[in-house]
N, C-alpha and C. Protein backbone atom coordinates (compact mmCIF):
# COMPACT_ATOMS: atom_id res chain seq x y z
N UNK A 1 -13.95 -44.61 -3.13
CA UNK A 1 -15.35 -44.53 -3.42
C UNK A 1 -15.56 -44.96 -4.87
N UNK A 2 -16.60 -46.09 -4.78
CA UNK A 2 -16.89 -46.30 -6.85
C UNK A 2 -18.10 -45.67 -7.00
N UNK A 3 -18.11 -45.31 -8.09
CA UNK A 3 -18.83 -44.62 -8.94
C UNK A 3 -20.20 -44.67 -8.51
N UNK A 4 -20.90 -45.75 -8.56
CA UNK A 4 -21.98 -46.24 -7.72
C UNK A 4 -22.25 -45.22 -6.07
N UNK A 5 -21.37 -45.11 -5.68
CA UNK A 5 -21.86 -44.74 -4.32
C UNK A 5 -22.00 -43.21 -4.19
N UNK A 6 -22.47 -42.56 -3.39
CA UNK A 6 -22.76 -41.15 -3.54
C UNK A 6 -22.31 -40.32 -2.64
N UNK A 7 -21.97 -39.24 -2.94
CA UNK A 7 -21.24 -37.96 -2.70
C UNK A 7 -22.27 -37.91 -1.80
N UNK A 8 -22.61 -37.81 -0.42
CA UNK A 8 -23.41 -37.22 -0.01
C UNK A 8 -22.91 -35.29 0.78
N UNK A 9 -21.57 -35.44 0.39
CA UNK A 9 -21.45 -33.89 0.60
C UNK A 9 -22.24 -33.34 -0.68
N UNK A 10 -21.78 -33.32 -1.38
CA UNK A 10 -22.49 -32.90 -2.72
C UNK A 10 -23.68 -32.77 -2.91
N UNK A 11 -24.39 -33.85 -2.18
CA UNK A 11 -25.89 -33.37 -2.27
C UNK A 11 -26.35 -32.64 -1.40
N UNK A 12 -25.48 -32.16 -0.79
CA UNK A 12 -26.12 -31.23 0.46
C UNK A 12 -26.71 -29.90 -0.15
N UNK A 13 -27.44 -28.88 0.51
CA UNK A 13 -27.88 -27.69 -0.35
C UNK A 13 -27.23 -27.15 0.10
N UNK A 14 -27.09 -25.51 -1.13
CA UNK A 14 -26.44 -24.61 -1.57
C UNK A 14 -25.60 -23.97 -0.18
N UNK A 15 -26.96 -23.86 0.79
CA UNK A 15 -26.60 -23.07 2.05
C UNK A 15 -25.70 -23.61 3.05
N UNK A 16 -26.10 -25.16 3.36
CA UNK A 16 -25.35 -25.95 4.23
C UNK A 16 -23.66 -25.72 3.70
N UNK A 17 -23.66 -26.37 2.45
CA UNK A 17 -22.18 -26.36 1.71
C UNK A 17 -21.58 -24.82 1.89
N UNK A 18 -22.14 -23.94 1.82
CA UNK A 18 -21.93 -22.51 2.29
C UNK A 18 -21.20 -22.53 3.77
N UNK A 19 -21.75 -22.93 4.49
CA UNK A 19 -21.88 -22.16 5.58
C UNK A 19 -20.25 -22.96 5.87
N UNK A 20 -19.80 -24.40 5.46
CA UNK A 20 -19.34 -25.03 5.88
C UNK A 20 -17.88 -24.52 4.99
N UNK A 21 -17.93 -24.50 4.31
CA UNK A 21 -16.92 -23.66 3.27
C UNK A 21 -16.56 -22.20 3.97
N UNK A 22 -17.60 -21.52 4.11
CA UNK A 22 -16.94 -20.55 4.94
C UNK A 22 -16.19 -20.05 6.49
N UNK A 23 -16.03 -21.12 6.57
CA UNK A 23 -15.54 -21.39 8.27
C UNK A 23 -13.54 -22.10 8.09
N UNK A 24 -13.74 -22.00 6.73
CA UNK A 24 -12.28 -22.55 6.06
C UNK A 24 -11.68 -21.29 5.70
N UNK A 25 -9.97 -21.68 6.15
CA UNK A 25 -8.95 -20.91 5.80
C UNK A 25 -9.31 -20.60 3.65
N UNK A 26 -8.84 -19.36 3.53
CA UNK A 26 -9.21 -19.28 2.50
C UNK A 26 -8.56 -20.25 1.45
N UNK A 27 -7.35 -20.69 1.63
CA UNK A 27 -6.32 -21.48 1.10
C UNK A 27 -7.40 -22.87 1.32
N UNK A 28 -8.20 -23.29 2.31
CA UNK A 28 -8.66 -24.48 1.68
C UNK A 28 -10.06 -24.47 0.87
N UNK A 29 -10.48 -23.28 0.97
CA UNK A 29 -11.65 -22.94 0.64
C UNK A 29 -11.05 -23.07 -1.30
N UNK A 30 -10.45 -22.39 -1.37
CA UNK A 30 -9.58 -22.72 -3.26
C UNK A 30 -8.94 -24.35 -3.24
N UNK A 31 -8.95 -25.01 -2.18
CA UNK A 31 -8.70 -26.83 -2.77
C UNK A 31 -9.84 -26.96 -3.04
N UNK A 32 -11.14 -26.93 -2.40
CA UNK A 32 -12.15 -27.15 -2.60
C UNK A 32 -12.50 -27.22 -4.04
N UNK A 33 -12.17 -26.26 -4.61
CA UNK A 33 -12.73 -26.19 -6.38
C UNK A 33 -12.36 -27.10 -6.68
N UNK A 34 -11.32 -27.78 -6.57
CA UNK A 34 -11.36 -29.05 -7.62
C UNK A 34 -11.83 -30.52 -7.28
N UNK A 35 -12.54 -30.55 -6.23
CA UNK A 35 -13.36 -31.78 -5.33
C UNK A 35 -14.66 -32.02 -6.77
N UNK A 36 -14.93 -31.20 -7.54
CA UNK A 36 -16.26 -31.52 -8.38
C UNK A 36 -16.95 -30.24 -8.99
N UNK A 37 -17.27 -30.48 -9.78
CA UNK A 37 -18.18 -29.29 -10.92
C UNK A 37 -18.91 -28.09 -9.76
N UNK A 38 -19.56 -29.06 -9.39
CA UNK A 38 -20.42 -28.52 -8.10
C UNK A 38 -19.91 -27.42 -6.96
N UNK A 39 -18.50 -28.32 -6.47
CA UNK A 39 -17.70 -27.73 -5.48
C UNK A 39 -17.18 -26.41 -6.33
N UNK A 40 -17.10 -26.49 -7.07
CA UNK A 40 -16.31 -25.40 -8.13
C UNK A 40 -16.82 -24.01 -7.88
N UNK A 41 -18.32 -24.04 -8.00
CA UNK A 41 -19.01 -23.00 -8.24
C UNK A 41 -19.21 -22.45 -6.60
N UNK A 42 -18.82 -23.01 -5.37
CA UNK A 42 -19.29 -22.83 -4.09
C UNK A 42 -18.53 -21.40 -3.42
N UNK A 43 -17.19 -21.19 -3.98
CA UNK A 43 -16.41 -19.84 -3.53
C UNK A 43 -17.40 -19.11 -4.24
N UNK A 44 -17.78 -18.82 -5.38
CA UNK A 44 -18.13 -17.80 -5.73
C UNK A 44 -19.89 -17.62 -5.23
N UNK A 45 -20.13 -18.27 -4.14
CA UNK A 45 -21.35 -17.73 -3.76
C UNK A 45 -21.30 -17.37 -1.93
N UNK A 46 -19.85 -16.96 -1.72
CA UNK A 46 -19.88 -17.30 -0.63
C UNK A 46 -19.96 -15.32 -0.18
N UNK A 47 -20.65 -15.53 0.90
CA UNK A 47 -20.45 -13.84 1.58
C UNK A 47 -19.70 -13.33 2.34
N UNK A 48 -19.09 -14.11 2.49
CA UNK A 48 -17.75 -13.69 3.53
C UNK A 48 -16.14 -13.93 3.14
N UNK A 49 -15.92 -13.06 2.45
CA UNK A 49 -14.89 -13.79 1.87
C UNK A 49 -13.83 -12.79 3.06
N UNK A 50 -12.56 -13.72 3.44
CA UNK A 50 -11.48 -13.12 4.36
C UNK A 50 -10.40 -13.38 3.64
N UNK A 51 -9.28 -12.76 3.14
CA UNK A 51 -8.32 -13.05 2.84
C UNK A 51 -7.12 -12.56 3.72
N UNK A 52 -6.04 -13.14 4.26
CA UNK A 52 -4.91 -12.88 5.11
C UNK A 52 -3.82 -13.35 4.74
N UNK A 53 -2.71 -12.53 4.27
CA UNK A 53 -1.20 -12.74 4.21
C UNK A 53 -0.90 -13.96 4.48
N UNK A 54 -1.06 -13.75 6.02
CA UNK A 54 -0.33 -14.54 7.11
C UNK A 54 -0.84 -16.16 6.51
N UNK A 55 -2.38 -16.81 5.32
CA UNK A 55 -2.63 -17.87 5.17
C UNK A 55 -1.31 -18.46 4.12
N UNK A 56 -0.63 -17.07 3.22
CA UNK A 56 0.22 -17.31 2.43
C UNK A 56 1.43 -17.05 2.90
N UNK A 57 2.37 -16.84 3.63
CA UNK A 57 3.62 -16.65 4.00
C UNK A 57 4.27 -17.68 4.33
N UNK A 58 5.58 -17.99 4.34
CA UNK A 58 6.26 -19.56 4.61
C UNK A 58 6.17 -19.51 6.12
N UNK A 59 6.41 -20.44 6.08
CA UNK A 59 6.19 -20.93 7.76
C UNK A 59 7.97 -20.39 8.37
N UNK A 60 8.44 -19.13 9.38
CA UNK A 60 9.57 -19.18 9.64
C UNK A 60 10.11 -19.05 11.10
N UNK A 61 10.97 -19.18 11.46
CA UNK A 61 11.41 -18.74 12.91
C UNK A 61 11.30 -17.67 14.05
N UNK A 62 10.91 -17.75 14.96
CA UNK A 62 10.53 -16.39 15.80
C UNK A 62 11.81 -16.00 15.47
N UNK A 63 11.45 -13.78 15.04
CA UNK A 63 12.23 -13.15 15.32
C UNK A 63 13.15 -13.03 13.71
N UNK A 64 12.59 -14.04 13.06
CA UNK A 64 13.39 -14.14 11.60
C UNK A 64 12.32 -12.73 11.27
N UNK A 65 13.48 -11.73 10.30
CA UNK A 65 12.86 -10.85 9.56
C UNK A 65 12.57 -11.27 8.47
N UNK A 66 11.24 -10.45 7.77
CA UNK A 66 10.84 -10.57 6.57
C UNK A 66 12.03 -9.75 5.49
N UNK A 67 12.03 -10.57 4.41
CA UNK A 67 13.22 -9.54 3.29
C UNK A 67 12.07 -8.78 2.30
N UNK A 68 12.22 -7.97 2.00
CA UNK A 68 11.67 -7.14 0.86
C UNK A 68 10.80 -8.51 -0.48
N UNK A 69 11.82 -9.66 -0.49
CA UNK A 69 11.08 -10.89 -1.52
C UNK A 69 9.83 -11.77 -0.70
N UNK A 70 10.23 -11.68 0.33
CA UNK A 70 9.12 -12.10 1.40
C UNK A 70 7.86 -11.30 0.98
N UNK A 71 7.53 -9.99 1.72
CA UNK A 71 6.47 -9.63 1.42
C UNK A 71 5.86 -9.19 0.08
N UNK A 72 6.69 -9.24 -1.30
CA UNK A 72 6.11 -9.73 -2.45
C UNK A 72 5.68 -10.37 -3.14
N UNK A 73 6.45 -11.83 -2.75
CA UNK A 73 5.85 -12.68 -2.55
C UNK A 73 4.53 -13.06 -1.85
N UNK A 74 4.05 -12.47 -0.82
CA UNK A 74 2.94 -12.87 0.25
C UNK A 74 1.69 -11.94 -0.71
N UNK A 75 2.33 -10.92 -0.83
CA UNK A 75 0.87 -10.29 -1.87
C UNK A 75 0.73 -10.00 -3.10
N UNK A 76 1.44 -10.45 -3.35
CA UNK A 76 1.47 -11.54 -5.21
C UNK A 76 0.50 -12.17 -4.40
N UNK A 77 0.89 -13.34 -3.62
CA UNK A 77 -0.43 -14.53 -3.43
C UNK A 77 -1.51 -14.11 -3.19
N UNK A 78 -1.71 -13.20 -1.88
CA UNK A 78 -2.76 -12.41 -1.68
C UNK A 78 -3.40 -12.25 -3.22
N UNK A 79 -3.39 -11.22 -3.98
CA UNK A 79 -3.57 -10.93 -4.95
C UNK A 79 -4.10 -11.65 -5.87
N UNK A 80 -3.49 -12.78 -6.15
CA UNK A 80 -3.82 -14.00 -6.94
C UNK A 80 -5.43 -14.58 -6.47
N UNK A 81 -5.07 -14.65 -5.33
CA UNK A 81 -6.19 -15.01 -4.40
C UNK A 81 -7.80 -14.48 -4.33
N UNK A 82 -7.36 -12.79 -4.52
CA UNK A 82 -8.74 -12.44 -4.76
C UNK A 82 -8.90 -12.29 -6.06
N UNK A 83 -7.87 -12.08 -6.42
CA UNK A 83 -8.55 -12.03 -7.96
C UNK A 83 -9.34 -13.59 -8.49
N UNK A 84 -9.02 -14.62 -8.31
CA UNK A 84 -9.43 -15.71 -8.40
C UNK A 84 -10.88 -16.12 -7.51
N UNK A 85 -11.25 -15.81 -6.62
CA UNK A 85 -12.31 -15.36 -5.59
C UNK A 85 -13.03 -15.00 -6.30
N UNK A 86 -12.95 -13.52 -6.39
CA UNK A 86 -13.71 -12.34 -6.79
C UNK A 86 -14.08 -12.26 -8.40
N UNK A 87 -13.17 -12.45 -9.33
CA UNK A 87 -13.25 -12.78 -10.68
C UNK A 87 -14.61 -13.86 -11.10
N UNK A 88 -14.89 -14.91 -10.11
CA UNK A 88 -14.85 -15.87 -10.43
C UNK A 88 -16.70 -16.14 -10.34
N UNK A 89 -16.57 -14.96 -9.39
CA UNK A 89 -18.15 -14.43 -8.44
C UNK A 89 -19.40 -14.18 -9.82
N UNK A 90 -20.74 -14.38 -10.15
CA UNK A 90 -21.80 -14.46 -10.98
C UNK A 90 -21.69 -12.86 -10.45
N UNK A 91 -21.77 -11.66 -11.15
CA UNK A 91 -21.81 -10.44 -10.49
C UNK A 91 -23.43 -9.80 -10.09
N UNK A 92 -23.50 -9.58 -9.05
CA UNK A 92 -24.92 -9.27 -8.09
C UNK A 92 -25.71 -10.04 -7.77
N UNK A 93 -25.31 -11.41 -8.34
CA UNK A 93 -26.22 -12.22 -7.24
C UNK A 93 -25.99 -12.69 -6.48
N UNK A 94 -24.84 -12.95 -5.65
CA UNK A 94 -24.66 -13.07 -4.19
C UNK A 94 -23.85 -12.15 -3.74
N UNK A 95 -24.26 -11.23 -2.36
CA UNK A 95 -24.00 -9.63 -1.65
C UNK A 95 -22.86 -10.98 -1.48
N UNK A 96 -22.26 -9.82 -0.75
CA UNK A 96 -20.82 -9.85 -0.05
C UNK A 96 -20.89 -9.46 1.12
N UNK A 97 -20.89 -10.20 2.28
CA UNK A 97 -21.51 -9.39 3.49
C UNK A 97 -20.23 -8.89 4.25
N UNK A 98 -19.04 -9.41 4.27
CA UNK A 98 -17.60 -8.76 4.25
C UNK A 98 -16.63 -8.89 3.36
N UNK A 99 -16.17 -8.29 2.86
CA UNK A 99 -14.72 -8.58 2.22
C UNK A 99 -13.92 -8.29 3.34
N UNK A 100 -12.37 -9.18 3.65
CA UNK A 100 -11.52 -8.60 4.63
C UNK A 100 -10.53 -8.32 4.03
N UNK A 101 -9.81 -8.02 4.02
CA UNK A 101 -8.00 -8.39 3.35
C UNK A 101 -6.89 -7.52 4.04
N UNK A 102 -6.40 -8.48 4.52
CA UNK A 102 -5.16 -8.70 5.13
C UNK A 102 -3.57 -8.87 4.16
N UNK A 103 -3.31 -7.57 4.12
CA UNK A 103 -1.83 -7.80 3.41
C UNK A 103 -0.64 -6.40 4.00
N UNK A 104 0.44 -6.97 3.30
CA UNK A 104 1.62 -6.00 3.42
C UNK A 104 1.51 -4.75 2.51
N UNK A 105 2.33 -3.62 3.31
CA UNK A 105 2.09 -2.64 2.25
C UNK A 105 3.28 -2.51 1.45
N UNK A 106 3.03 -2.18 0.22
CA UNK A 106 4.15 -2.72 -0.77
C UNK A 106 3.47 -1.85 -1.87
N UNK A 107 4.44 -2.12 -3.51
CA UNK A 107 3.89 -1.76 -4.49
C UNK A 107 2.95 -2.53 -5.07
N UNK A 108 2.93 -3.99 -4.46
CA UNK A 108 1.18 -4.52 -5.38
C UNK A 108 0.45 -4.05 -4.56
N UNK A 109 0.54 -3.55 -3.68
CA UNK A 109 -0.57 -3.16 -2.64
C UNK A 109 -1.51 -2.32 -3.95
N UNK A 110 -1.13 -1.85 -4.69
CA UNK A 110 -2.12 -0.90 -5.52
C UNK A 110 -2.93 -1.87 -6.19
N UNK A 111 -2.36 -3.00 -6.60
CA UNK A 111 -3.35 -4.13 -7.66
C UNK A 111 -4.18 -4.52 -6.52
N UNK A 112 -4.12 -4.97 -5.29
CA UNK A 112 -4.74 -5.65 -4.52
C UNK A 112 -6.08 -4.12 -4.14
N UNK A 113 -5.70 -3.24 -4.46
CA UNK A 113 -6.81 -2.12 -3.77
C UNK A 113 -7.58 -1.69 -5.07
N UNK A 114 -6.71 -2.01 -6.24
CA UNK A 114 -7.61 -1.99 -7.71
C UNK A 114 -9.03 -2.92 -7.99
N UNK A 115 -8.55 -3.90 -7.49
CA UNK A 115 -9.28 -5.28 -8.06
C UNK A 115 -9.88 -4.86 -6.93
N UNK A 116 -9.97 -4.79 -5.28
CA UNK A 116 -11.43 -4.64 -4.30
C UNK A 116 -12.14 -3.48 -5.25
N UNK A 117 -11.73 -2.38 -5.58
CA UNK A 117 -11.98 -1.09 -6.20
C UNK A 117 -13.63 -1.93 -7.15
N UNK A 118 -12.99 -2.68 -7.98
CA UNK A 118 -13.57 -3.17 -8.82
C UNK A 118 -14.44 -4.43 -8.58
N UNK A 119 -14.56 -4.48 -7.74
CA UNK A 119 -15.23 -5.24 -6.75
C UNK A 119 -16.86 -4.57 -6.21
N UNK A 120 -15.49 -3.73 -5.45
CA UNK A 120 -16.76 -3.05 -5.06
C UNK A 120 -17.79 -2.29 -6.42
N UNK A 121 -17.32 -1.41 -7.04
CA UNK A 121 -18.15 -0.80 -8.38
C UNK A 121 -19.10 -1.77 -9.04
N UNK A 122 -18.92 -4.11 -9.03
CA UNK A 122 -19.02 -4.02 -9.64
C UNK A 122 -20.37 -5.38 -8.97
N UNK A 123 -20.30 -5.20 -7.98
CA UNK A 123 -20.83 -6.74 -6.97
C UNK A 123 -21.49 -5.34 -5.95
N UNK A 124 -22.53 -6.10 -5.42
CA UNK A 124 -23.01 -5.87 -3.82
C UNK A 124 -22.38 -6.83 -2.53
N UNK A 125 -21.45 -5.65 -2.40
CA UNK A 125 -20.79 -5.64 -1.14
C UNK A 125 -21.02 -4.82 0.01
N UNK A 126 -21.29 -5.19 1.09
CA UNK A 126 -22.23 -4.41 2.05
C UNK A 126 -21.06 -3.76 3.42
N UNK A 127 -19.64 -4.70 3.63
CA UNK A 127 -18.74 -4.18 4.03
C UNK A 127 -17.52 -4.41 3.89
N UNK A 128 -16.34 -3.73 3.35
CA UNK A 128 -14.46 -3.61 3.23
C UNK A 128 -13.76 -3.56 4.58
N UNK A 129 -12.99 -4.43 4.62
CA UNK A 129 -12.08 -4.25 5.60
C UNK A 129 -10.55 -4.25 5.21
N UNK A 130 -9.51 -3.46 5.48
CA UNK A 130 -8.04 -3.45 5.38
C UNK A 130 -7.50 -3.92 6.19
N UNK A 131 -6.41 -4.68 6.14
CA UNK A 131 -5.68 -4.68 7.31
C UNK A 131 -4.32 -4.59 6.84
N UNK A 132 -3.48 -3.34 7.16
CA UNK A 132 -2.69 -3.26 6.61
C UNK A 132 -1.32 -2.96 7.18
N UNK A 133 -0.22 -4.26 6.45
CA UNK A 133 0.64 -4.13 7.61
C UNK A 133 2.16 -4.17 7.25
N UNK A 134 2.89 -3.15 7.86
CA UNK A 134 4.53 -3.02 7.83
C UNK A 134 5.07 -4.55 7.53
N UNK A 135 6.48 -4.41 7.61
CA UNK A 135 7.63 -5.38 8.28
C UNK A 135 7.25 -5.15 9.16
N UNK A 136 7.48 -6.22 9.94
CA UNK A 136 7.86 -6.31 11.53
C UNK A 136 8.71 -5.30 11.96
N UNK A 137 8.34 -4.69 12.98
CA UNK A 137 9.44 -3.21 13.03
C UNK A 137 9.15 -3.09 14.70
N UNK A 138 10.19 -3.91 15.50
CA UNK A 138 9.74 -3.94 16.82
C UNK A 138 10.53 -2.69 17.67
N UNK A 139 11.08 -2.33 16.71
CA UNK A 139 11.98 -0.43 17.63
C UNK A 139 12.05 0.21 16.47
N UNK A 140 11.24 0.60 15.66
CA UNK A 140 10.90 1.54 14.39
C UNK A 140 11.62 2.99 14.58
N UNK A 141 12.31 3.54 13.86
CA UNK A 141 12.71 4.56 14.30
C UNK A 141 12.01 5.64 13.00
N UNK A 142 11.48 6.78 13.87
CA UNK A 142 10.89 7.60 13.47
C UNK A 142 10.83 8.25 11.88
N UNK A 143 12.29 7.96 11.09
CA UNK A 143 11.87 7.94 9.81
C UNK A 143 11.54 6.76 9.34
N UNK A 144 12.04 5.56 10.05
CA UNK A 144 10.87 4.59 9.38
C UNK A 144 9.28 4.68 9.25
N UNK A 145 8.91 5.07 10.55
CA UNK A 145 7.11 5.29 10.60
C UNK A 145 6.93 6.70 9.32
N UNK A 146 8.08 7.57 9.47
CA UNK A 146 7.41 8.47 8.10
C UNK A 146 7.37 7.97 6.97
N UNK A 147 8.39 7.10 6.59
CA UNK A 147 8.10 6.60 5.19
C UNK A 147 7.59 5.78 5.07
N UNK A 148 6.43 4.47 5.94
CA UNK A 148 5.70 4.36 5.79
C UNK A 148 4.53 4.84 5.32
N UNK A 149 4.38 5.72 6.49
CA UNK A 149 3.18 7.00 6.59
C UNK A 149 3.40 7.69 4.92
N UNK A 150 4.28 7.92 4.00
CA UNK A 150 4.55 8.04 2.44
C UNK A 150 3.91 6.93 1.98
N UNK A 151 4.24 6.30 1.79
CA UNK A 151 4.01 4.81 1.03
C UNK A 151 2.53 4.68 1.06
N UNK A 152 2.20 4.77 2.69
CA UNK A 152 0.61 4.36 2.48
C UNK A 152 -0.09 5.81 1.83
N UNK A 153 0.34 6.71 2.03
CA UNK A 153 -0.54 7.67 1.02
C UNK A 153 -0.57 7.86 -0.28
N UNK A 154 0.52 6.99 -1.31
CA UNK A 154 0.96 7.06 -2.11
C UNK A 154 -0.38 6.07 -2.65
N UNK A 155 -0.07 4.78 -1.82
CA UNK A 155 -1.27 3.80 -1.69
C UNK A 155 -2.69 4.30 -2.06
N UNK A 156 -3.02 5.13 -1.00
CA UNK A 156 -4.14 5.76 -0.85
C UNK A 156 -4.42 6.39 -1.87
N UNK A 157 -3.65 7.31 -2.31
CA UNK A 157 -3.84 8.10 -3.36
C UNK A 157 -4.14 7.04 -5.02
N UNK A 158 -3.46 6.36 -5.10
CA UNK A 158 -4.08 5.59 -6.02
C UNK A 158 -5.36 4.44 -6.01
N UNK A 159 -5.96 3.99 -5.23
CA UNK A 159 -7.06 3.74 -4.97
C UNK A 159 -7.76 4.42 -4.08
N UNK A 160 -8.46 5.25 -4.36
CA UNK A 160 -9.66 6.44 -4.05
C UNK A 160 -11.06 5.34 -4.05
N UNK A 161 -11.58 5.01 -5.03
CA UNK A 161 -12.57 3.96 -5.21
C UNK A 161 -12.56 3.01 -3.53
N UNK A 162 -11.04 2.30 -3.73
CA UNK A 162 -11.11 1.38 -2.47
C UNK A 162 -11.58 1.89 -1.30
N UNK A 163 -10.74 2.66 -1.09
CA UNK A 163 -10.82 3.20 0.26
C UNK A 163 -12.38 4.08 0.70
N UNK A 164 -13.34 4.76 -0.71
CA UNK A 164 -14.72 5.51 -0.72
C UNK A 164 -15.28 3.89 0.33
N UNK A 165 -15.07 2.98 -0.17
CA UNK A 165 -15.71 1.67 0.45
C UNK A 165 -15.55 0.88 1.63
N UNK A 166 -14.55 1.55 2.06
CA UNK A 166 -14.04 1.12 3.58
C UNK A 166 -14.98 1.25 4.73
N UNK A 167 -15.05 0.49 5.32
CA UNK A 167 -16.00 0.38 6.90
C UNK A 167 -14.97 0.09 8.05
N UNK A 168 -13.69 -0.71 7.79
CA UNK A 168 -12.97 -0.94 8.83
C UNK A 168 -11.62 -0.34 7.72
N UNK A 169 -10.98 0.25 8.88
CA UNK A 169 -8.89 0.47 8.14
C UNK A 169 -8.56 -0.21 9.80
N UNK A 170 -7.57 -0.80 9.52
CA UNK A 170 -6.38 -1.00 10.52
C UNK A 170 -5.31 -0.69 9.65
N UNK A 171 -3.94 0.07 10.95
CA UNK A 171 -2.61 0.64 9.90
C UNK A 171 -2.13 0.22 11.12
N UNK A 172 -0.67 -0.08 10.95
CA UNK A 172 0.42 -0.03 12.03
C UNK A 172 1.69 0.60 11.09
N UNK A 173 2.64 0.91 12.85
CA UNK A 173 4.01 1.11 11.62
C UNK A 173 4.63 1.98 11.11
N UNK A 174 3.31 3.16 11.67
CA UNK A 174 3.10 4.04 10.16
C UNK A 174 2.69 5.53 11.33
N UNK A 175 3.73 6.57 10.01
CA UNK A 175 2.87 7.83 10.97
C UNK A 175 2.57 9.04 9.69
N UNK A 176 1.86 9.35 9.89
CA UNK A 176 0.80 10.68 9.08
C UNK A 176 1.19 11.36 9.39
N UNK A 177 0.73 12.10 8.55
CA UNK A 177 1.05 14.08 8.53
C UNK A 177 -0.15 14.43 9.35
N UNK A 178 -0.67 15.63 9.81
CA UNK A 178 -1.76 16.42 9.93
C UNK A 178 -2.61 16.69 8.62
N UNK A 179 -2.03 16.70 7.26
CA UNK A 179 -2.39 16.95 6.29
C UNK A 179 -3.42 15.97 5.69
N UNK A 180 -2.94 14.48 6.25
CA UNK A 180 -3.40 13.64 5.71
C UNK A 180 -4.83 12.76 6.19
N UNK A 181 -5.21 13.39 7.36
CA UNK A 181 -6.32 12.82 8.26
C UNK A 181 -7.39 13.50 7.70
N UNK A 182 -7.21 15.36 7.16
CA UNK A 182 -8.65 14.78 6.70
C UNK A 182 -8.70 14.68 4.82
N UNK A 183 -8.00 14.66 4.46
CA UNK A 183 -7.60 13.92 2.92
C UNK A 183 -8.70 12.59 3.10
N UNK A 184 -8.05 11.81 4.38
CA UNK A 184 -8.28 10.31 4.34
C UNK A 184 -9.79 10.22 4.87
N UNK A 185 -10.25 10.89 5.73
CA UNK A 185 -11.62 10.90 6.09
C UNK A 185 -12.70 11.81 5.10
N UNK A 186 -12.29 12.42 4.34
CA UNK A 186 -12.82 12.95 2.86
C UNK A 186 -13.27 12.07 1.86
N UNK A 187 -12.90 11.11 1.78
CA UNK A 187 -12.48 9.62 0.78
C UNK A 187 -12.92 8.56 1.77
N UNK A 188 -13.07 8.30 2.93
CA UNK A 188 -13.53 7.11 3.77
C UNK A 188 -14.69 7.63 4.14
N UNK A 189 -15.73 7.64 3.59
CA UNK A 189 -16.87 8.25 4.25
C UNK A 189 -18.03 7.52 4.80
N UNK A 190 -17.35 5.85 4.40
CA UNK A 190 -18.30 4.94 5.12
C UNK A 190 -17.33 4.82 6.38
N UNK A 191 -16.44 4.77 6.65
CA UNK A 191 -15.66 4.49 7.69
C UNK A 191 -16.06 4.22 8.87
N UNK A 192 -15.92 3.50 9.36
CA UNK A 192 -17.04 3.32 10.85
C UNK A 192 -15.92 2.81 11.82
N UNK A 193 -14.13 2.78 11.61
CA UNK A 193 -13.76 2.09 12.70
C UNK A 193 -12.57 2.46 11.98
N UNK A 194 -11.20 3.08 12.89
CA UNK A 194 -9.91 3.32 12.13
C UNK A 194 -9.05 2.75 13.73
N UNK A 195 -8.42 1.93 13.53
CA UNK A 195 -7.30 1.81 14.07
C UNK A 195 -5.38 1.85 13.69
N UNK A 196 -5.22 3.01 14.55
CA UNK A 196 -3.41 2.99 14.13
C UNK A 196 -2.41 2.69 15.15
């Protein structure tokens, strides 16, 4: 294309370029920024933002396990991801009509539930979703699901904020105390949908 001829994506309005951006994996929705000044500013007006692991993980073999560098890797990226998203957002002038996020539970799991935390406190966001997920654990044996079921409360317990903002949890993997259901529904009080 020379210079002369015209972008006619670019001239499209705010909403069209919206709508069309948001129907993209989030991974292409971030190539997008560097298409033009214009394109730049288009993530951060978008209302639906979804983020999922699974857009960042290497591509591997049925049945290959994840290693402990695997899923730190995946939400490091995660992570990177919204923070770059969300950071990037004019704050309150465009709602958020979902946030999703899809990641492993791990120790960044706390940065990734900080930064929604701060998200939410700091933007109009109207609904949070978790999706939150083990290793692959296709015959889990019962102290595995407990120390999950640790981990994610450990989780929990350090983002209070996140979780006050939740409308959807999904957990697998994972098993709770009695102690901890109503801890967790004390603190989820928008909650409108729990799957385990």
């Amino acid at each position: 294309m020379t210079d002369n001829e015209v972008d006619r994506f670019s001239k499209l309005p705010d909403d069209i370029l919206l709508n069309i951006v948001e129907r993209l994996d989030i991974t292409d929705v971030a190539r997008t920024t560097i298409l033009s000044r214009r394109w730049k500013q288009i993530p951060a007006m978008l209302s639906k933002i979804i983020i999922t692991v699974g857009s960042f993980e290497p591509k591997r073999g049925r049945g290959t396990k994840l290693t402990s560098h695997d899923i730190a890797r995946a939400n490091t990226t995660v992570l990177e991801a919204t923070r770059s998203i969300l950071e990037s957002r004019t704050r309150r002038l465009y709602t958020i009509h979902l946030m999703s996020m899809q990641f492993y539970l791990g120790d960044d799991s706390i940065f990734i539930g900080q930064t929604v935390a701060n998200t939410i406190a700091t933007q109009k966001v109207a609904s949070v979703e978790f999706v939150i997920l083990t290793e692959v654990c296709t015959n889990c044996y019962v102290d595995d699901l407990l120390s999950y079921g640790k981990r994610f409360m450990v989780f929990f317990d350090s983002c209070p904020n996140a979780f006050g903002g939740l409308a959807r949890l999904w957990l697998e993997n994972l098993r709770l105390g009695e102690s901890d259901f109503p801890k967790i529904f004390s603190i989820c009080k928008q909650l409108e949908f729990l799957r385990l």
